[in-house]
C-alpha atoms as a PDB file:
ATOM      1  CA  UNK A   1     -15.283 -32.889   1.725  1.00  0.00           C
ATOM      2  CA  UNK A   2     -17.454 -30.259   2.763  1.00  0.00           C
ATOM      3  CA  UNK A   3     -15.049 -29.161   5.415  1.00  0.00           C
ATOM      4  CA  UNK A   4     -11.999 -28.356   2.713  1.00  0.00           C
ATOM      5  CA  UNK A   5     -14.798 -26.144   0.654  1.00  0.00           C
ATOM      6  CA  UNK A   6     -15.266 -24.682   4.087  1.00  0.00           C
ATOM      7  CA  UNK A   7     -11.831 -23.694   5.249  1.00  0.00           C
ATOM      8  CA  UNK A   8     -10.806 -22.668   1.208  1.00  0.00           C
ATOM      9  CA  UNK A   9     -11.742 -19.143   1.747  1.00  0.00           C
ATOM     10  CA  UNK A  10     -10.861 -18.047   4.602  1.00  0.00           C
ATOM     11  CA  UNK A  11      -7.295 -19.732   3.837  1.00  0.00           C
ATOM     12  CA  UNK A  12      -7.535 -17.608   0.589  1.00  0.00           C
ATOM     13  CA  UNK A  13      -8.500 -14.645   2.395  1.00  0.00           C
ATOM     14  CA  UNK A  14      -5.783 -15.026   4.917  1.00  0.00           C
ATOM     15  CA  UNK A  15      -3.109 -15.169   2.586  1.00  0.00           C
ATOM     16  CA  UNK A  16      -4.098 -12.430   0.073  1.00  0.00           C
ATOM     17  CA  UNK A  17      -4.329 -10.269   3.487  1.00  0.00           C
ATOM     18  CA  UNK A  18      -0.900 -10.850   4.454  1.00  0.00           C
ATOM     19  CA  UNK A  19       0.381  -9.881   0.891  1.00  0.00           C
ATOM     20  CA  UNK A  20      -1.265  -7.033   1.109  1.00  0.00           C
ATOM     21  CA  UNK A  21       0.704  -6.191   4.319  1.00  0.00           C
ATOM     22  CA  UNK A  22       3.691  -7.124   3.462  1.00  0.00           C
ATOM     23  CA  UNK A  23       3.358  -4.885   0.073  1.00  0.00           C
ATOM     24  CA  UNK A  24       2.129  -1.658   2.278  1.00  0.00           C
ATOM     25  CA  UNK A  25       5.746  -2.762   5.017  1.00  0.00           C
ATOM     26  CA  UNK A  26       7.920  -2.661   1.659  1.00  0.00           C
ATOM     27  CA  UNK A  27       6.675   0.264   0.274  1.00  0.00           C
ATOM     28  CA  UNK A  28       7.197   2.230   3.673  1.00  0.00           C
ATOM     29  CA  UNK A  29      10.524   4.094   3.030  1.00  0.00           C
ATOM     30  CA  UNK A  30      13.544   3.501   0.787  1.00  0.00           C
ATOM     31  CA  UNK A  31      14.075   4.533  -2.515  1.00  0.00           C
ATOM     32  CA  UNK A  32       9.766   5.105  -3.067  1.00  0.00           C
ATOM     33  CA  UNK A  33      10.000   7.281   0.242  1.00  0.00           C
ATOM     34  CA  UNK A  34      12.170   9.644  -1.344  1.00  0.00           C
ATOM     35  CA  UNK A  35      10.530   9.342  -4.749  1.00  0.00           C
ATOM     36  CA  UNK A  36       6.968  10.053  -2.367  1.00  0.00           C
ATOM     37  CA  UNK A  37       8.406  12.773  -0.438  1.00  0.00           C
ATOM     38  CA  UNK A  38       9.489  14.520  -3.915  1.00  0.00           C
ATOM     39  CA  UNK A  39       6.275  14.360  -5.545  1.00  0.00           C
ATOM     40  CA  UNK A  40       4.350  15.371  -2.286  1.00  0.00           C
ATOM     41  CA  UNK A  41       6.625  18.202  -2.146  1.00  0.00           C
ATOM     42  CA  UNK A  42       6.243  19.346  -5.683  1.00  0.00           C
ATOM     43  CA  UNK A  43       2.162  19.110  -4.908  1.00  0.00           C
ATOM     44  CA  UNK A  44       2.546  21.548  -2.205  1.00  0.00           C
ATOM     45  CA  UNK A  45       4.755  24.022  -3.762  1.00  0.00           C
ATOM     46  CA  UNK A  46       2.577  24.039  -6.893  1.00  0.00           C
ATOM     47  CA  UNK A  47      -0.470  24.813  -4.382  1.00  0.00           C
ATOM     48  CA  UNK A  48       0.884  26.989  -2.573  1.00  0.00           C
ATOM     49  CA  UNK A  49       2.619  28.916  -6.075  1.00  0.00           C
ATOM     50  CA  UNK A  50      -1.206  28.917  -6.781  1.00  0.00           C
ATOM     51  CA  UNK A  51      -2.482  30.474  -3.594  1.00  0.00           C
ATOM     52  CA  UNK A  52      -0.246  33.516  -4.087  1.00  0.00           C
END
């Protein structure tokens, strides 16, 4: 049994890695790109409004 305690956590560690990919491939573009791109936008104008 001491091999299944062995191979638990890397198997745990393999699969919470490749939901954390495939969360940072979904977020990449769509909808949240645009919503992103706005805010990001709105940052910049507001620093450079401050600037002047």
């Amino acid at each position: 049994m001491d091999y299944i305690a062995a191979l638990v956590p890397p198997a745990v560690m393999a699969v919470a890695f490749t939901m954390v990919i495939r969360t940072i491939i979904k977020s990449q573009g769509g909808a949240n790109k645009a919503k992103e791109d706005a805010a990001a936008d709105a940052v910049a104008a507001s620093e450079r409004a401050a600037q002047h």
